[in-house]
Protein backbone atom coordinates (compact mmCIF):
# COMPACT_ATOMS: atom_id res chain seq x y z
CA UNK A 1 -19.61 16.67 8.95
CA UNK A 2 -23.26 18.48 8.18
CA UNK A 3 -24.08 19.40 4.40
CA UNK A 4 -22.04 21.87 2.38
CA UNK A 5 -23.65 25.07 2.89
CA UNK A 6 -25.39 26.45 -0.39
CA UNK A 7 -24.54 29.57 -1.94
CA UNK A 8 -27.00 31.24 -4.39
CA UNK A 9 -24.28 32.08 -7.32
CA UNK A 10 -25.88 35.31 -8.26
CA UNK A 11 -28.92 34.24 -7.26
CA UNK A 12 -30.94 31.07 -8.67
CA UNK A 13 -29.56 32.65 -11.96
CA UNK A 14 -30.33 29.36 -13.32
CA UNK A 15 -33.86 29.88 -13.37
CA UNK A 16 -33.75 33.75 -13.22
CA UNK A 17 -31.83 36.36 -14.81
CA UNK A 18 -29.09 36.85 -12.70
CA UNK A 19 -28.02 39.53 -10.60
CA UNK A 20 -32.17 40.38 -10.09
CA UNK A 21 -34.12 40.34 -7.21
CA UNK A 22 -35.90 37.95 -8.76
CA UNK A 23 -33.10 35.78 -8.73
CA UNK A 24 -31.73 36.31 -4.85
CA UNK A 25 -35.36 36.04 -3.83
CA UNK A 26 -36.25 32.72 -5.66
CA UNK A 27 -32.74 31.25 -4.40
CA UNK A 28 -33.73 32.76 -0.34
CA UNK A 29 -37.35 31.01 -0.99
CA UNK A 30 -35.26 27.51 -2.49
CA UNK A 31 -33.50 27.61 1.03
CA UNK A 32 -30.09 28.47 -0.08
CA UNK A 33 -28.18 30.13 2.76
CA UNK A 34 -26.10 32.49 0.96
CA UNK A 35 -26.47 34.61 -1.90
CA UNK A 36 -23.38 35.95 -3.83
CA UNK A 37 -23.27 39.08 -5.81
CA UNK A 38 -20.39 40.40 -8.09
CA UNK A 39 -20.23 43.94 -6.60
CA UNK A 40 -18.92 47.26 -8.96
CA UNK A 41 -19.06 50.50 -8.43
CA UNK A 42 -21.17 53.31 -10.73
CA UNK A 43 -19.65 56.78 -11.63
CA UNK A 44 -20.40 57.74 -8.13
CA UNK A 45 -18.96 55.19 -6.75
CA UNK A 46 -22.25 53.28 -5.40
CA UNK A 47 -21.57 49.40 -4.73
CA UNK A 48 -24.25 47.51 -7.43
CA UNK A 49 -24.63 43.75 -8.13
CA UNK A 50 -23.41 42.91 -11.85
CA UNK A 51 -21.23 40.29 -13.31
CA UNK A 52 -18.96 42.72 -15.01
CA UNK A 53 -19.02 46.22 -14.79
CA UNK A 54 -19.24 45.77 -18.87
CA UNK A 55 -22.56 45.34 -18.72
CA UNK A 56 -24.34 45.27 -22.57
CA UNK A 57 -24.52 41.47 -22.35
CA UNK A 58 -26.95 41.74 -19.16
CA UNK A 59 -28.64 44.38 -19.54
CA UNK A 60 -30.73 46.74 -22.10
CA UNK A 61 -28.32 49.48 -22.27
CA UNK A 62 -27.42 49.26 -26.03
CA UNK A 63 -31.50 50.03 -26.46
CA UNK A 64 -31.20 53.39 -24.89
CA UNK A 65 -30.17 56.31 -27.60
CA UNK A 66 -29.52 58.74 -24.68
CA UNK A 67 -26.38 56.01 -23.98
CA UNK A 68 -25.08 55.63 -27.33
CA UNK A 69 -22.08 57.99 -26.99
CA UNK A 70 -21.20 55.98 -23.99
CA UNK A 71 -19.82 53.46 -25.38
CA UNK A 72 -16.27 52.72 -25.21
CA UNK A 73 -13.43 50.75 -25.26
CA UNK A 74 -11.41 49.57 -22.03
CA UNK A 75 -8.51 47.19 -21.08
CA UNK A 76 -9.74 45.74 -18.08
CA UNK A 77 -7.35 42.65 -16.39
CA UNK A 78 -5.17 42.70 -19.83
CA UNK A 79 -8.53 42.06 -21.60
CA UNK A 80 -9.38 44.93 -24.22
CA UNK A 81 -13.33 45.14 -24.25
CA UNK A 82 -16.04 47.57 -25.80
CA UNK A 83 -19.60 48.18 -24.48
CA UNK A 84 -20.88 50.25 -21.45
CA UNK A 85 -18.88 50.36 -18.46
CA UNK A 86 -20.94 50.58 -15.06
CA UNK A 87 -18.27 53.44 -13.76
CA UNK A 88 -19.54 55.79 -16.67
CA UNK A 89 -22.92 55.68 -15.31
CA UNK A 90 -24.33 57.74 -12.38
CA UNK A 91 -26.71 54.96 -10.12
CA UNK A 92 -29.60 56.80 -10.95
CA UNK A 93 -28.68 56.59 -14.79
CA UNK A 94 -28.25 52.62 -14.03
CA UNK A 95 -31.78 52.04 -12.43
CA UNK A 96 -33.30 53.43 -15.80
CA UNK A 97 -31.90 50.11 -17.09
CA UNK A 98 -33.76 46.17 -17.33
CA UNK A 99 -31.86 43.43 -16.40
CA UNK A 100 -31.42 40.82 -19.09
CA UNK A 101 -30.58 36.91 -19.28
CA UNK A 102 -27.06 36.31 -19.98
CA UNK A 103 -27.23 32.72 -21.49
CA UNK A 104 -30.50 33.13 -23.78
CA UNK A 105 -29.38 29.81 -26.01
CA UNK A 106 -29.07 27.53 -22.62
CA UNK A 107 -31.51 29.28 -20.58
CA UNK A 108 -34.46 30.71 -23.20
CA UNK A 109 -36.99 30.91 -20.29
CA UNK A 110 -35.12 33.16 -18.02
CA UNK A 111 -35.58 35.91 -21.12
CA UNK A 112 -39.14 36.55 -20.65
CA UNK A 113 -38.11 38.17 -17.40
CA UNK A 114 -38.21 41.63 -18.74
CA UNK A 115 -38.48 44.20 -16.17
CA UNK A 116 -36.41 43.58 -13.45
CA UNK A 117 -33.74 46.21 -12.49
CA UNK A 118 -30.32 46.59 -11.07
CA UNK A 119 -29.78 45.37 -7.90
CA UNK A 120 -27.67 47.70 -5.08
CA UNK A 121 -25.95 46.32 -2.60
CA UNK A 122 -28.06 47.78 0.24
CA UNK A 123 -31.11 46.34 -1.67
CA UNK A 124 -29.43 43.29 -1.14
CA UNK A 125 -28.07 43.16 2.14
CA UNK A 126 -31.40 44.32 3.51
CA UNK A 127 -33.41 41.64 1.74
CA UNK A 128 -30.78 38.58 3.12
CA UNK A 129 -31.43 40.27 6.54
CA UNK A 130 -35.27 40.18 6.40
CA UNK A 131 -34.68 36.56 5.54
CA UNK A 132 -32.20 35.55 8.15
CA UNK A 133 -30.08 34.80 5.54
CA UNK A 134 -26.33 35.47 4.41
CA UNK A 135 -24.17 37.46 1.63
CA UNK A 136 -21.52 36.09 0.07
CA UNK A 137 -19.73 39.37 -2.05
CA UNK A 138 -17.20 39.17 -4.78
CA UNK A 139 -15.03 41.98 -5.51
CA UNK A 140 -14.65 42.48 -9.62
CA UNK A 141 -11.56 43.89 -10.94
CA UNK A 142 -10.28 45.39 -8.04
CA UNK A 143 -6.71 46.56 -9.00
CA UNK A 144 -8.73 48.35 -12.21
CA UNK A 145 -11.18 49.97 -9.88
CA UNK A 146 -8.34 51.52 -8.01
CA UNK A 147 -6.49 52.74 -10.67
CA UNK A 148 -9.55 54.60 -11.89
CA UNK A 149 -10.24 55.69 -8.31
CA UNK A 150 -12.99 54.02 -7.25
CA UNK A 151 -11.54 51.44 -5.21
CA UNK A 152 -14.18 48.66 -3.26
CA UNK A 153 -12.87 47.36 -0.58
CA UNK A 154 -13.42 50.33 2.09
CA UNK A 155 -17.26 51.43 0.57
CA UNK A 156 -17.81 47.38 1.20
CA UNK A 157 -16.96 47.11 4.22
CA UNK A 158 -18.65 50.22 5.45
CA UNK A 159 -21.69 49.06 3.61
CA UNK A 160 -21.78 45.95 5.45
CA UNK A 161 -21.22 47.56 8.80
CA UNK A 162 -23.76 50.35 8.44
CA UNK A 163 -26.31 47.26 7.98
CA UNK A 164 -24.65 45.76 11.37
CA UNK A 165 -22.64 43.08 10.11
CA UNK A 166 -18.84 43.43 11.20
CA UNK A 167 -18.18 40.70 13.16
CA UNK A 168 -16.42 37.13 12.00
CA UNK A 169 -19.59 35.57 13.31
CA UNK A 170 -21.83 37.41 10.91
CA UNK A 171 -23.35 35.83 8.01
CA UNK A 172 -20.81 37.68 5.43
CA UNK A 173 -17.79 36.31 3.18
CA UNK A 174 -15.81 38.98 0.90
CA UNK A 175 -14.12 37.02 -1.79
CA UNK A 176 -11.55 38.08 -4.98
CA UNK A 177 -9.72 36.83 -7.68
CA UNK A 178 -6.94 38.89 -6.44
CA UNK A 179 -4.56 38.59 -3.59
CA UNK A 180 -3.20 42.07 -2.05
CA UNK A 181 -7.00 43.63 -1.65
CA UNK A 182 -7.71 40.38 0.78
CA UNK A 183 -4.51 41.46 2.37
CA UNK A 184 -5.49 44.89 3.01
CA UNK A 185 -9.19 43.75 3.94
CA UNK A 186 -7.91 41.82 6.77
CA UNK A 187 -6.09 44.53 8.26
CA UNK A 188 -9.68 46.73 8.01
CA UNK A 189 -12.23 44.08 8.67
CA UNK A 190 -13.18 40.78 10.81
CA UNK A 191 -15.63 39.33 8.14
CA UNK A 192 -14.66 36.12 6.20
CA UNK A 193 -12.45 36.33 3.45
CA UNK A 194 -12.20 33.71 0.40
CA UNK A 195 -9.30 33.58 -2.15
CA UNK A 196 -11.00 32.73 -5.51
CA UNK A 197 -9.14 30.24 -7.68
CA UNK A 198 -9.41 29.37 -10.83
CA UNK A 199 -8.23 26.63 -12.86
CA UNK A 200 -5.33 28.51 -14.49
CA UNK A 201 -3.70 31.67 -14.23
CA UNK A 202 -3.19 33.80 -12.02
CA UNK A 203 -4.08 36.82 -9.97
CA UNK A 204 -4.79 40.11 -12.16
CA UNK A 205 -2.89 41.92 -9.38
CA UNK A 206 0.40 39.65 -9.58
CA UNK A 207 -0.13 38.71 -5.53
CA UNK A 208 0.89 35.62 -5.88
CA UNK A 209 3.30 33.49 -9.16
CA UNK A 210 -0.21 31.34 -10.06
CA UNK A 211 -3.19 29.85 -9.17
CA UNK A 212 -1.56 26.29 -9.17
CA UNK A 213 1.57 27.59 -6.90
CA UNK A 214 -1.46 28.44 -4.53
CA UNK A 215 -3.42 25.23 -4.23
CA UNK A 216 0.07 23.59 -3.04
CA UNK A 217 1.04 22.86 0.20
CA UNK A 218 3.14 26.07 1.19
CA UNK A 219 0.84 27.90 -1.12
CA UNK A 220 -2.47 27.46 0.79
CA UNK A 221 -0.79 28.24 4.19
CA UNK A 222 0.16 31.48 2.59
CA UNK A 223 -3.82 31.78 1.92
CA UNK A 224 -4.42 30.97 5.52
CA UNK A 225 -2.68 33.80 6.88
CA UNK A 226 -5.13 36.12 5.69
CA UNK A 227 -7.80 34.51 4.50
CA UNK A 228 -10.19 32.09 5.81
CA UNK A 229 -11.47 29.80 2.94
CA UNK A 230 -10.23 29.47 -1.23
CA UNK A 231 -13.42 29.22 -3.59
CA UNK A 232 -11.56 26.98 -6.34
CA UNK A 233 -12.82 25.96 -9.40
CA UNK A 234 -14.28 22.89 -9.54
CA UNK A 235 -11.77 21.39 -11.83
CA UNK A 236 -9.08 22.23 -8.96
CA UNK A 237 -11.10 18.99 -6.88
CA UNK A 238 -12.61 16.78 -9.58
CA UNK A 239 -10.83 17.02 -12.43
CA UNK A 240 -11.90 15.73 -15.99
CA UNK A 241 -10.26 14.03 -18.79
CA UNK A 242 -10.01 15.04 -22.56
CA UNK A 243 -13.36 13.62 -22.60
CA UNK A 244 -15.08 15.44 -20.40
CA UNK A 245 -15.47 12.86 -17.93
CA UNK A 246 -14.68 12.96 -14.01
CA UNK A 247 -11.81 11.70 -12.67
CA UNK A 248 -10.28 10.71 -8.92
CA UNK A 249 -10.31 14.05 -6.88
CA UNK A 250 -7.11 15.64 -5.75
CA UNK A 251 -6.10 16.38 -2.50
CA UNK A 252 -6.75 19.89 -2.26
CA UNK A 253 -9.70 19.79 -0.23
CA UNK A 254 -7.75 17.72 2.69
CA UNK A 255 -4.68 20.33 2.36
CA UNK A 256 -6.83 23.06 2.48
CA UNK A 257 -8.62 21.57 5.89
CA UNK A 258 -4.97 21.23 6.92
CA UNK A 259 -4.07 24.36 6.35
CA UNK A 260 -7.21 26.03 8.51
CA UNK A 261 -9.11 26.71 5.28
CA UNK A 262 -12.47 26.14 4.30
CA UNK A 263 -13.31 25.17 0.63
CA UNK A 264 -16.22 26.38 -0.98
CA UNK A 265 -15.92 25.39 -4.99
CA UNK A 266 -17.64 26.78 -8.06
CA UNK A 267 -20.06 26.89 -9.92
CA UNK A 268 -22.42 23.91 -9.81
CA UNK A 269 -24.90 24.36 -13.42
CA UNK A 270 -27.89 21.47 -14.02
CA UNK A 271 -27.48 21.83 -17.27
CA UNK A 272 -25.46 19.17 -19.86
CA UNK A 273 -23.42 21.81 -21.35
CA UNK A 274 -21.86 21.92 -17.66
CA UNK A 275 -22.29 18.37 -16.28
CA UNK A 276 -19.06 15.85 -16.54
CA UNK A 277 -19.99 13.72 -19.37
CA UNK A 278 -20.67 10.80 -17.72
CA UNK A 279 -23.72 12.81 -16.17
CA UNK A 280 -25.41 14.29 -18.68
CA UNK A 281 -29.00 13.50 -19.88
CA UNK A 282 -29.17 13.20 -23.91
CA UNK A 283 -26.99 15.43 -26.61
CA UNK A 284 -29.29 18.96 -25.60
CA UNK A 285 -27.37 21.00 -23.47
CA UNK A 286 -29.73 22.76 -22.42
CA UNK A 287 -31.62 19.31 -20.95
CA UNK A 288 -30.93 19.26 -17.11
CA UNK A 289 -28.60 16.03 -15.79
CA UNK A 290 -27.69 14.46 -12.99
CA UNK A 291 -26.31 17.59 -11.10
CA UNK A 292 -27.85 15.66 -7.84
CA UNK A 293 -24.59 13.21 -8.68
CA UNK A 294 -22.08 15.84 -8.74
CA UNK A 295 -23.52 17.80 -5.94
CA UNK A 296 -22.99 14.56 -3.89
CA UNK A 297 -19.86 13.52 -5.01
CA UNK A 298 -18.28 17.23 -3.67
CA UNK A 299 -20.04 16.72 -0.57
CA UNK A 300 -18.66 13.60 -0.48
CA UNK A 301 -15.21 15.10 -0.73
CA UNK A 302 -15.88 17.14 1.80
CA UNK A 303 -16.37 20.60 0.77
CA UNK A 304 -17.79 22.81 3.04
CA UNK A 305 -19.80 24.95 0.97
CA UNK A 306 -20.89 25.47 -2.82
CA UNK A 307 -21.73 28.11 -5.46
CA UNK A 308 -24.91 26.72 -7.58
CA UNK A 309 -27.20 28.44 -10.48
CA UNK A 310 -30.05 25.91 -9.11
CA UNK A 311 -30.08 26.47 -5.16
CA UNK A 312 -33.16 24.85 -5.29
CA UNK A 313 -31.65 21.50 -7.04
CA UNK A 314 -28.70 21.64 -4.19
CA UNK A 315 -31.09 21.74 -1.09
CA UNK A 316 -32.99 18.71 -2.09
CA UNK A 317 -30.12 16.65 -3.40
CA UNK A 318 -27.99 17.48 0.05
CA UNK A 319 -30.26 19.06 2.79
């Protein structure tokens, strides 16, 4: 089995803010083969790269008086949250915005990168294409999105085939949290899909009892019938005791092979505050570990790709 291929998780958006150009470029020049962007719609309904579609935590918006009386209070996934919601903004509203660093405390260089703007997802897709290179495209909140009516999953996939990408071959996975927007996606599209796991919980959308019923045995062959990969949490392969160090890995990577699924975990982070205690370098956590170790012992368990802040950290320690 080759190396795990390496995913850019929202770029190097351990070394850049994320979500920026500067971030997908520095992780296509590190030799990552993906890059993965969290994709939301504006007011219009434009697809743009952001972690949430609350977006006053990575951006400037709350230093722009013409935005004040935007803000507002939503209940987004049973989560009640107030700030500036990407939907209330026309795209052209958006690119008067700067990106900003979203972890200042563990990541203080990444906040002298001042003037970098949002990112759309044509931007993107044509910069992975002038690099040979692939997108890997999470869907945020897509039951909300639909109930607001600005649904994602048909503007995606037109997006991807009006830059020619439409076949299972091409260098394209859609992923989600939720489970009945892969469903319908595989009855509209041949690119990759990836059910998103996380440690607990479950699906926002109620596709499926929990998170843990999925990773079983009958759950992942569920998966498998319209999906072609899970992205679980890391936790979900090596698990860690109360303190904080790694223990034995489960089996899900094996059922998951045995189901016809590939596994591509997340998110790989360099620094302590992230690394399994056994791992990390010194009480900072901001002070960089031994991520090489971790990224090894996944590949070791035989994962077939990986989401990482530090693409450049995963190509030397595996490629």
């Amino acid at each position: 089995m080759g190396a795990p291929f390496i995913i850019g998780h929202r770029g190097a958006s351990g070394e850049r803010p994320e979500h920026t150009l500067a971030a997908y470029t520095l992780a296509f020049n590190q030799g990552a083969d993906f890059v993965e962007p969290d994709v939301v719609p504006t007011k219009g309904g434009h697809l743009i790269a952001r972690h949430e579609n609350e977006i006053s935590g990575t951006t400037d918006v709350a230093d722009h008086p013409e935005f004040a009386d935007r803000k507002a209070t939503k209940t987004i996934d049973g989560q009640t949250l107030t700030g500036w919601f990407t939907e209330d903004f026309t795209l052209a509203e958006l690119m008067t915005l700067h990106a900003r660093e979203r972890l200042p405390q563990l990541r203080p260089a990444n906040a002298a990168w001042r003037d970098e703007k949002i990112v759309t997802l044509d931007a993107l897709i044509d910069l992975a294409r002038s690099r040979g290179r692939g997108v890997v495209a999470e869907i945020k909140h897509s039951s909300y999105f639909g109930s607001v009516g600005l649904p994602i999953e048909t503007k995606l996939v037109e997006t991807f085939a009006r830059h020619g990408w439409s076949r299972r071959s091409d260098p394209v996975w859609i992923e989600s949290f939720e489970v009945n927007n892969l469903k319908a996606l595989r009855g509209m599209t041949d690119l990759k899909l990836v059910q998103l796991l996380e440690e607990k919980n479950g699906p926002a959308d109620g596709g499926a009892q929990s998170y843990a019923a999925m990773t079983t045995l009958a759950g992942l062959k569920a998966v498998a019938a319209y999906a072609d990969g899970i992205g679980p949490a890391k936790a979900l392969i090596v698990p860690r005791d109360g303190e904080g160090r790694s223990l034995a890995p489960t089996s899900l990577v094996a059922d998951a092979h045995a189901a016809g699924l590939k596994v591509i975990p997340w998110t790989f982070r360099s620094e302590n505050f992230f690394l399994p205690a056994e791992l990390r370098d010194g009480p900072d956590p901001r002070a960089h570990g031994r991520a090489d170790a971790e990224l090894k012992m996944f590949a070791a368990a035989g994962v077939d790709g990986l989401f990482t802040d530090f693409p450049g950290e995963a190509v030397r320690a595996l490629k």
